[in-house]
Protein backbone atom coordinates (compact mmCIF):
# COMPACT_ATOMS: atom_id res chain seq x y z
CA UNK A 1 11.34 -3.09 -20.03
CA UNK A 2 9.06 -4.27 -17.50
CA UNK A 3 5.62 -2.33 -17.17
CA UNK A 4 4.55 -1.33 -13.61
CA UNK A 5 0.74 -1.33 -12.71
CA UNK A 6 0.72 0.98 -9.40
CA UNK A 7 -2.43 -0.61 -7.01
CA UNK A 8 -3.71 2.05 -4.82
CA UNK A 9 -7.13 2.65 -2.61
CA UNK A 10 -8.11 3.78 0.55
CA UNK A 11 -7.85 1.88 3.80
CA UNK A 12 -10.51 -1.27 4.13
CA UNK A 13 -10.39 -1.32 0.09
CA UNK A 14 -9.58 -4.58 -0.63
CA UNK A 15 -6.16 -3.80 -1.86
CA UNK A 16 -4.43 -6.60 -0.98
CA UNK A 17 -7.81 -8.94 -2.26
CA UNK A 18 -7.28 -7.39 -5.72
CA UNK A 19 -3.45 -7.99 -5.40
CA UNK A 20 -3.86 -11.54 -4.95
CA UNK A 21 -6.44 -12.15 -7.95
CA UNK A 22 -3.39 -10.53 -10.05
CA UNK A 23 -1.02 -12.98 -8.75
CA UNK A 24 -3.36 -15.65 -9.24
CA UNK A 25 -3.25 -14.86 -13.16
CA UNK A 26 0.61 -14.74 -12.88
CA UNK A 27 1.49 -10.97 -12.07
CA UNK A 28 4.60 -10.48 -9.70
CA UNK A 29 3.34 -8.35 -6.62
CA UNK A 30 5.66 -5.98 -4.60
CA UNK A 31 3.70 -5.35 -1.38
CA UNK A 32 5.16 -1.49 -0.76
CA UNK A 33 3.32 -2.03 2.83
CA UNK A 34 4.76 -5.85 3.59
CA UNK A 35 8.38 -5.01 2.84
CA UNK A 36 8.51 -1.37 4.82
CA UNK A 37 7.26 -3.93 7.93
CA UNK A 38 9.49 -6.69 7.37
CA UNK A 39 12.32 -3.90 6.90
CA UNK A 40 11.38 -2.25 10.06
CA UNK A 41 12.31 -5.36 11.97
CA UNK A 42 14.97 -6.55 10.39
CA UNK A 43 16.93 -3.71 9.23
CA UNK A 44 19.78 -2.17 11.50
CA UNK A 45 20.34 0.77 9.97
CA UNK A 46 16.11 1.63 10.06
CA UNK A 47 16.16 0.35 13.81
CA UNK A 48 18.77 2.45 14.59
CA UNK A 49 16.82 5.41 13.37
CA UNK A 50 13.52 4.69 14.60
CA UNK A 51 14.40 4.26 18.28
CA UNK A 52 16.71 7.66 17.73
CA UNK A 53 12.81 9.00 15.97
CA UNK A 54 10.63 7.40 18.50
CA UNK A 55 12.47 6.43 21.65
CA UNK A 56 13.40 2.86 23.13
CA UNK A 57 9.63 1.45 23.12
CA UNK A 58 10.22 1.55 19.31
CA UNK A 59 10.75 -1.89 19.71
CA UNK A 60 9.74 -4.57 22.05
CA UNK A 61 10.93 -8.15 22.39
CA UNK A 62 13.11 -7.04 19.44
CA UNK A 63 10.37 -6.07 16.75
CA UNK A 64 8.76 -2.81 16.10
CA UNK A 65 6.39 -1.72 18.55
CA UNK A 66 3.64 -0.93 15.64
CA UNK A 67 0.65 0.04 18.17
CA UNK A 68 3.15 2.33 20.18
CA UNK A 69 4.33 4.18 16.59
CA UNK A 70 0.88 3.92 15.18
CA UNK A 71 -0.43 6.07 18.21
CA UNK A 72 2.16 8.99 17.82
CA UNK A 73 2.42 9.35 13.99
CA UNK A 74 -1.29 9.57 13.30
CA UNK A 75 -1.98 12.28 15.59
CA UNK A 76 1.46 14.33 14.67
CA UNK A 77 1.59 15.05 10.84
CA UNK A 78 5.79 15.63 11.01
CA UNK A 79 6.55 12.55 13.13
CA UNK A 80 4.77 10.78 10.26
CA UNK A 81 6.50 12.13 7.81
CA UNK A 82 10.09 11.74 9.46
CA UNK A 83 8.77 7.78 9.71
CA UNK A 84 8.37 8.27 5.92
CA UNK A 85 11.45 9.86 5.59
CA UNK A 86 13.29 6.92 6.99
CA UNK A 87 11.64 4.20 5.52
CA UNK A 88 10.38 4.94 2.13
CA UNK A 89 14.47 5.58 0.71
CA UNK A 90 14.95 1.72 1.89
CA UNK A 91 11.93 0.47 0.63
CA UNK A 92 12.51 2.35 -2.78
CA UNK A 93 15.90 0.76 -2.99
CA UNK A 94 14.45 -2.98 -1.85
CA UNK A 95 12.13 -2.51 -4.53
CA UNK A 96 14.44 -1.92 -7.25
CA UNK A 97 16.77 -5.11 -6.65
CA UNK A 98 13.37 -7.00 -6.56
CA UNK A 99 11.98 -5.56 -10.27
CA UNK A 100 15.46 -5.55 -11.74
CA UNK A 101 14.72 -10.01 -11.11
CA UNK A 102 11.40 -9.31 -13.10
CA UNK A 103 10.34 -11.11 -16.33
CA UNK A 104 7.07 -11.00 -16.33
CA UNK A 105 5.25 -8.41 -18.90
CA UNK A 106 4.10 -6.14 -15.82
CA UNK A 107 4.31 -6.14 -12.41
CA UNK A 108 1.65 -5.04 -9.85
CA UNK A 109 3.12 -2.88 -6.92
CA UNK A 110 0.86 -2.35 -3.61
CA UNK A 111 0.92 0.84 -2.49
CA UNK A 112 -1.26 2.59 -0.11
CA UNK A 113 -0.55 6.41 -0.07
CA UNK A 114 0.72 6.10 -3.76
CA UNK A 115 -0.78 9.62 -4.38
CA UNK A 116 -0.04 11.18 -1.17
CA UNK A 117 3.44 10.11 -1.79
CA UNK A 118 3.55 12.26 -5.26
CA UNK A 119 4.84 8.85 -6.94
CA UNK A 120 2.68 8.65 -10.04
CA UNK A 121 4.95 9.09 -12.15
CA UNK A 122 7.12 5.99 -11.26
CA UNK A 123 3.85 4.06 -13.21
CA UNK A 124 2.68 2.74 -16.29
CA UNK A 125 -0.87 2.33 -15.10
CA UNK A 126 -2.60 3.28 -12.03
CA UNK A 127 -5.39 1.29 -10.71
CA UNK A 128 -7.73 2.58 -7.55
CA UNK A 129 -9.20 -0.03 -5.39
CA UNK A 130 -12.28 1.81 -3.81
CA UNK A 131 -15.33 1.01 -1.46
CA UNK A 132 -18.28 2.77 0.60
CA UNK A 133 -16.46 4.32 3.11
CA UNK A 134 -19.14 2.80 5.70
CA UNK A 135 -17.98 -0.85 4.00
CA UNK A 136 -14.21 0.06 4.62
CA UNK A 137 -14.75 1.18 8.38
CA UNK A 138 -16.29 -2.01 9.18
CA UNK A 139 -13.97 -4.17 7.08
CA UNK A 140 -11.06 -2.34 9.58
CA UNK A 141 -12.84 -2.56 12.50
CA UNK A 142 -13.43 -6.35 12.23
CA UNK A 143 -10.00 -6.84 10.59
CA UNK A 144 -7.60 -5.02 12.83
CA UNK A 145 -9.89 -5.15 16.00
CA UNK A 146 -9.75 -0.72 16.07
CA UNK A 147 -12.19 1.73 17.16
CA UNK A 148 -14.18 3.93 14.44
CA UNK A 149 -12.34 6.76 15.65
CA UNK A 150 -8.94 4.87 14.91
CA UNK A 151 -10.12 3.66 11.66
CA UNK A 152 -11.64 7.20 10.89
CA UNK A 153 -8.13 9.12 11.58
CA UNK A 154 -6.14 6.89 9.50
CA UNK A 155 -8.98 7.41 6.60
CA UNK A 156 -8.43 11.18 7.64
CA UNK A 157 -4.80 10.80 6.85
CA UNK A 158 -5.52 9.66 3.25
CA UNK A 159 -6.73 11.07 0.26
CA UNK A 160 -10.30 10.99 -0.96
CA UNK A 161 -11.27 8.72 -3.06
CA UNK A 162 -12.87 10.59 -5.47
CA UNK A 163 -9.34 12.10 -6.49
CA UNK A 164 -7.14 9.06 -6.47
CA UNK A 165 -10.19 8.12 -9.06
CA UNK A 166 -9.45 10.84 -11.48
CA UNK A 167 -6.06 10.09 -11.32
CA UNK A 168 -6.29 6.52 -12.14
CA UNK A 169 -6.33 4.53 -15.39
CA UNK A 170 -8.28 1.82 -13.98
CA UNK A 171 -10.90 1.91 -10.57
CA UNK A 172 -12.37 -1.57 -9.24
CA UNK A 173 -15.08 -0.89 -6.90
CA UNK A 174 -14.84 -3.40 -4.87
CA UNK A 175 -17.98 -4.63 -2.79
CA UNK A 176 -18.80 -7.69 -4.80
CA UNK A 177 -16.02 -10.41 -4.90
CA UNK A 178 -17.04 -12.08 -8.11
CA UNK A 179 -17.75 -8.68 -9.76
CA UNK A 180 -13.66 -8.03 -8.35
CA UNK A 181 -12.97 -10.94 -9.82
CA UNK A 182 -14.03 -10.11 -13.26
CA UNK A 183 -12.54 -6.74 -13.46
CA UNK A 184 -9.31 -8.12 -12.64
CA UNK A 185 -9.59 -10.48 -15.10
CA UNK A 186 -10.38 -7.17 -17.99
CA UNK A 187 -7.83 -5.44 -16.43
CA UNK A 188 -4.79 -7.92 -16.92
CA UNK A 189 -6.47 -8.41 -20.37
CA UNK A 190 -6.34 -4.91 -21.26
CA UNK A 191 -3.01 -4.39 -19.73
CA UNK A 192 -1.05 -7.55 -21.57
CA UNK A 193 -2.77 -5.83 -24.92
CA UNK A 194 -0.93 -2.90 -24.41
CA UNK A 195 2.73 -4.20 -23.50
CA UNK A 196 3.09 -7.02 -25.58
């Protein structure tokens, strides 16, 4: 049976960084994050819902009007959670077809609000990808071309770090990319020790 390493971490982390040095050293990612978005535009059925949820600027030019959702969930906690209502269930089941295909020792799956989603227990091992939180604002900001106060209400939205930490089998503070690179490199160690 296929191990599952959950990767977690606040906004401006370095998530998806960390998630590529795994695949680098031959771990299978699931991107929770990627496929939700690709789903979103090219499911029917979550279409369907989401312009029922949202209204007909849902979409525009026939993909999902992220900027226009972004701006409603984040300021109205059940909106967001009828989003995650209708697309974690089809996510969940995408990534089940996708580890059932799995050979590898472990897998790594991305996911973002792993402990605000209550899903810990769906993991083997749970690694936390933190940063300063002055490091991960400006990492956004440049990134995804927001405000402080956008980047600051999504952080808002999220857990503290210092508890996903607790939590979590393995942390990588990530500020140094060589330093990254080298706790990846223990961690996959450590990991295949345990499975094989």
């Amino acid at each position: 049976m296929t191990k599952i390493l959950g990767l977690t971490g606040g906004i401006g982390s370095g998530k998806t960084t960390v998630a590529a040095l795994f695949h680098e050293l031959g771990v299978p990612v699931y991107n929770a994050d990627v496929e939700a978005k690709t789903l979103m535009n090219e499911s029917p059925k979550i279409r369907t819902k989401l312009i029922e949820l949202f209204g007909a600027n849902a979409y525009s030019d026939g993909l999902l009007n992220r900027s226009y959702i972004a701006q409603l969930v984040f300021k109205d906690k059940e909106k967001l959670n009828a989003l995650n209502r209708i697309i974690h269930p089809e996510v969940a089941a995408h990534y089940t077809a996708w580890l059932s295909t799995q050979t590898h020792p472990y897998v790594l799956k991305e996911v973002a609000i792993l402990f605000e989603l209550g899903a810990e227990d769906q993991f083997d091992f749970i690694l936390t990808v933190t940063a300063p939180k002055q490091i991960r604002l400006e990492r956004v900001m440049q990134r995804d071309d927001k405000s402080a106060d956008e980047v600051l209400s999504i952080m808002n939205n999220q857990w503290d770090e210092d508890e996903k930490i607790q939590k979590s089998d393995f942390v990588i503070h990530n500020i140094d990319v060589q330093q990254t690179e080298f706790e990846v490199e223990k961690i996959n160690n450590e990991i295949l020790k345990k499975v094989r």
